[in-house]
Protein backbone atom coordinates (compact mmCIF):
# COMPACT_ATOMS: atom_id res chain seq x y z
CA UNK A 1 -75.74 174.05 138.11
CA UNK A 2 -77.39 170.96 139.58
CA UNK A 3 -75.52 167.93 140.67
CA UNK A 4 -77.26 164.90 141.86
CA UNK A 5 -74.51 162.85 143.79
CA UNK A 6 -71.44 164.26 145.74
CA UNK A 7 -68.01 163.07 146.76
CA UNK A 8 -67.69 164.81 149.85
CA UNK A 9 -67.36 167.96 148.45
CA UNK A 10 -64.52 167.49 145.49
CA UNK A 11 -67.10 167.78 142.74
CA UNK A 12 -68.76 170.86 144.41
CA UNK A 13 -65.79 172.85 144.96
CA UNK A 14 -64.61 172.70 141.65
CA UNK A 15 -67.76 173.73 140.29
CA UNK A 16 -67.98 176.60 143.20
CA UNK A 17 -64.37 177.67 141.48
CA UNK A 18 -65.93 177.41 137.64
CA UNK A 19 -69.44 178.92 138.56
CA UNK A 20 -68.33 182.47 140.18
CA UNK A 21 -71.30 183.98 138.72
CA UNK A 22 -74.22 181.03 139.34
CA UNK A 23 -74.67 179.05 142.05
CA UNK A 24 -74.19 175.11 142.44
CA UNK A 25 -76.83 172.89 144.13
CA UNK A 26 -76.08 169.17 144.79
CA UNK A 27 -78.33 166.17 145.64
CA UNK A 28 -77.05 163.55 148.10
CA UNK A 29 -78.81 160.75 149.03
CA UNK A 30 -76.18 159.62 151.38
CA UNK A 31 -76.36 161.31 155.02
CA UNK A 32 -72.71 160.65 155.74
CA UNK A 33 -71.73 162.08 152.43
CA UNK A 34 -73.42 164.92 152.85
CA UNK A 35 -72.25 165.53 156.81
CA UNK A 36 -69.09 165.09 155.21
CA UNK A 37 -69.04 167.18 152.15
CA UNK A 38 -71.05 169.90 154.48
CA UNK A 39 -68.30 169.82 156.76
CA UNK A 40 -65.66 169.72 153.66
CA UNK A 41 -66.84 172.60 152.46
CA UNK A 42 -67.15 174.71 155.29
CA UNK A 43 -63.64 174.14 156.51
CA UNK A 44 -62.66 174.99 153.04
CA UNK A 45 -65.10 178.20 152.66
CA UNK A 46 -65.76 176.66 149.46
CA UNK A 47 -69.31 176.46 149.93
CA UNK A 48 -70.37 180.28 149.35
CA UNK A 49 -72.24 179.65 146.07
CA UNK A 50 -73.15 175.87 147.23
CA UNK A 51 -76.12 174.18 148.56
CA UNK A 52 -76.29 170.77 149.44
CA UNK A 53 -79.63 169.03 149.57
CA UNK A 54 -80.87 165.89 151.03
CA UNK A 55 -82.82 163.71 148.49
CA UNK A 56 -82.97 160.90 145.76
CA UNK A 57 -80.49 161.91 142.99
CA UNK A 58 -82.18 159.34 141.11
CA UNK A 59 -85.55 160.51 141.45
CA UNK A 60 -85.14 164.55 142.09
CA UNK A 61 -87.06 164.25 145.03
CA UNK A 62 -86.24 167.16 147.07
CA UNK A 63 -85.35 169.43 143.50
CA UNK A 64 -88.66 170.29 142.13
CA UNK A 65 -88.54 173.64 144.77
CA UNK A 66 -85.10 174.35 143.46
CA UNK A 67 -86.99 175.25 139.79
CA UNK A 68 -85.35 174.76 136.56
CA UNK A 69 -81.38 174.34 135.72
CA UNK A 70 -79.25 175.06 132.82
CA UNK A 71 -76.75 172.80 133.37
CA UNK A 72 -77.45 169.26 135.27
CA UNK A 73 -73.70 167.14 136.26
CA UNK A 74 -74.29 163.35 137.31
CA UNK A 75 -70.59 162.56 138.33
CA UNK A 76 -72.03 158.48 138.40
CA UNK A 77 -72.87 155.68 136.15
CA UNK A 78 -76.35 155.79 135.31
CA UNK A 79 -78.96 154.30 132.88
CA UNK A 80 -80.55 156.35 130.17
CA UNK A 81 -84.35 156.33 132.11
CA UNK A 82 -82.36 157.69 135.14
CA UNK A 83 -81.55 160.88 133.35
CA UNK A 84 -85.53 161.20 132.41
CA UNK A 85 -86.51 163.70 135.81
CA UNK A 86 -83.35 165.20 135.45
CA UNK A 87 -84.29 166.51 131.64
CA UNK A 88 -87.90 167.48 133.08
CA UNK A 89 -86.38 170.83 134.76
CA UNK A 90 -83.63 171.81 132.74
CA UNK A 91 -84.23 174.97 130.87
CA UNK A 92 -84.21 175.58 127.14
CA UNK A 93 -80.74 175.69 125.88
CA UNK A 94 -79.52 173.91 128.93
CA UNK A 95 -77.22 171.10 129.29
CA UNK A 96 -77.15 167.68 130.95
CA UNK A 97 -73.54 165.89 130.98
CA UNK A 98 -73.34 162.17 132.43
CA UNK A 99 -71.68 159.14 132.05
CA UNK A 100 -74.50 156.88 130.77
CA UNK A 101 -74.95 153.08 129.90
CA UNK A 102 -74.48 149.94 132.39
CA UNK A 103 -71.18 149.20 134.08
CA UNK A 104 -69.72 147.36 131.13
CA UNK A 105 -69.98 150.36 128.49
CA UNK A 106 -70.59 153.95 129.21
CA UNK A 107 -70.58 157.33 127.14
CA UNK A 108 -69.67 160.58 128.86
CA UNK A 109 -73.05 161.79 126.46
CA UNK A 110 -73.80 165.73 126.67
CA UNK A 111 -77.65 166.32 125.90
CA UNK A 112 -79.27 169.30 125.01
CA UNK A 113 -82.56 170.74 125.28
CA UNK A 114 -83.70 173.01 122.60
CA UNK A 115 -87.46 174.11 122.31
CA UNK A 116 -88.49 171.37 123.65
CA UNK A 117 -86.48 168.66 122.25
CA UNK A 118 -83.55 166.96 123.67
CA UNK A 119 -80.60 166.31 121.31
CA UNK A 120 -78.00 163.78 122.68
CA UNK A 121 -74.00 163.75 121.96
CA UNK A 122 -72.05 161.04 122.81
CA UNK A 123 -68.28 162.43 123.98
CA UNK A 124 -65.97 159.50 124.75
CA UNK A 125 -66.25 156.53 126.63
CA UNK A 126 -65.41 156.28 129.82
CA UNK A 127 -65.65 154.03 133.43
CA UNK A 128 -67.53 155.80 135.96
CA UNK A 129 -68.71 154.11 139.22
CA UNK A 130 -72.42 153.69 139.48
CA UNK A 131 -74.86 156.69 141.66
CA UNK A 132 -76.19 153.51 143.92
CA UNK A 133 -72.71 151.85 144.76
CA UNK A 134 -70.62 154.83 144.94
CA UNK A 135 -66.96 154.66 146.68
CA UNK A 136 -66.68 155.16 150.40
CA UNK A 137 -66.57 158.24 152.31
CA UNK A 138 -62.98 157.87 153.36
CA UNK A 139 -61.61 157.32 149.76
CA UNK A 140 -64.07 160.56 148.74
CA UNK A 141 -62.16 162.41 152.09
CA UNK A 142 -59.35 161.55 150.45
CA UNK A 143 -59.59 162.77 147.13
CA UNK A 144 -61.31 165.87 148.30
CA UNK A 145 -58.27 166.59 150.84
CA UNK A 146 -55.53 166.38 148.13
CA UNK A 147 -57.44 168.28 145.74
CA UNK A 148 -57.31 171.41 148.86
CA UNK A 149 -53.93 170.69 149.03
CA UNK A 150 -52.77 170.65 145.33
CA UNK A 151 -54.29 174.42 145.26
CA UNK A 152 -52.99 175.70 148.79
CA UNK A 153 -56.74 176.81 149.88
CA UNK A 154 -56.07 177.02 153.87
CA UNK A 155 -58.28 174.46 155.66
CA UNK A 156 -59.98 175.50 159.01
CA UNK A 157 -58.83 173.17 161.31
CA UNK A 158 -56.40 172.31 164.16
CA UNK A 159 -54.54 169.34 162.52
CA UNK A 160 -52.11 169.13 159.54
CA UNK A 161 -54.04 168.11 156.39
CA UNK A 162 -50.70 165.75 155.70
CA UNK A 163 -51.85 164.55 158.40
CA UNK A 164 -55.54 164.28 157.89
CA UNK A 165 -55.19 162.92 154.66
CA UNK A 166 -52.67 160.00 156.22
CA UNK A 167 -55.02 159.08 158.40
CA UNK A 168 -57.77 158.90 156.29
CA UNK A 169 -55.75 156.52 153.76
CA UNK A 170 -54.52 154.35 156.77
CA UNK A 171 -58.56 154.00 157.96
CA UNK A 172 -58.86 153.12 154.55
CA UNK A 173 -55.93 150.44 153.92
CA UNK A 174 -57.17 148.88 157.24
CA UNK A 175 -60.54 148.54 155.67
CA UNK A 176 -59.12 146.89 152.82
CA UNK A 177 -57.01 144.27 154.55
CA UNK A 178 -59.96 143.46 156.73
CA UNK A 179 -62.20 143.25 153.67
CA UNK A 180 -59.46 140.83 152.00
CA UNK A 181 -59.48 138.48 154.85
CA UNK A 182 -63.38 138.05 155.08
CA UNK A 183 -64.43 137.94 151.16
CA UNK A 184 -67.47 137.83 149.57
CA UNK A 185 -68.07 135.16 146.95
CA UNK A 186 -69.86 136.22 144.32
CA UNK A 187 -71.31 133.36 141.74
């Protein structure tokens, strides 16, 4: 499975639970999300069957020694062109899944690629932040920390994750209030 974009490791320990047999690679283009989701999923010894790599999910720079993939997961808005070096190394038979149109309409679309062709299934519609403006680290810590505590995995570290996860949502409301009292105008 490839994944080009993470959030801090949520995404890639699911997958790591679903893909016992394969192995899970991830593109991040984002140092601090990938410090983080690095760290994630070694406190988590989620990361077994994961490897994280540094490069343009957009692009696939840093993929093309990684070989071919028969499944491909953008967890991000993205254009139809942007799937285009994505397509170019999955295998026969495999599978790309993304949410794809512009941030007013999307379609989780599932696209296959079958001797050469590529046959395209739109799922549902859905709302899916874009790969370029993706949330913050702290609301990805977030969702990654409640997701290790809804399934009781045991978290290497010397603090409570009640605790971890509290102060990651306070950093976060206090980022919030600041942002609300210094806005942007947009025209």
């Amino acid at each position: 499975l490839l994944m080009l974009g993470s959030k801090s490791g949520y995404i890639e320990a699911i997958a790591s639970l679903l893909c016992t047999e394969g192995h899970v690679y991830c593109v991040e283009s984002s140092e601090e999300v990938l410090r983080l989701s690095r760290d994630n999923l070694r406190r988590t010894s989620f990361g077994d069957n994961v490897t994280l790599v540094h490069g343009n999910p957009l692009t696939m720079t840093g993929t093309e020694r990684l070989g071919r993939f028969d499944k491909v997961l953008i967890p991000y808005q993205v254009e139809e062109p942007d799937v285009y070096p994505a397509l170019r190394q999955l295998n026969d038979n495999g599978v790309l899944f993304a949410p794809i149109g512009n941030d007013r309409i999307q379609y989780f679309t599932q696209i296959i690629k079958s001797n050469g062709f590529y046959y395209g299934n739109r799922i549902s519609t859905v709302v899916f932040s874009p790969l370029d403006k993706n949330v913050t680290f702290l609301s990805q810590q977030v969702q990654f920390l409640e997701l290790v505590k809804s399934i009781g995995k045991q978290v290497k570290i010397t603090t409570n994750i009640d605790a971890e996860i509290a102060n990651a949502k306070q950093e976060l409301e206090a980022r919030r209030i600041q942002a609300s009292q210094d806005p942007i105008r947009i025209v």
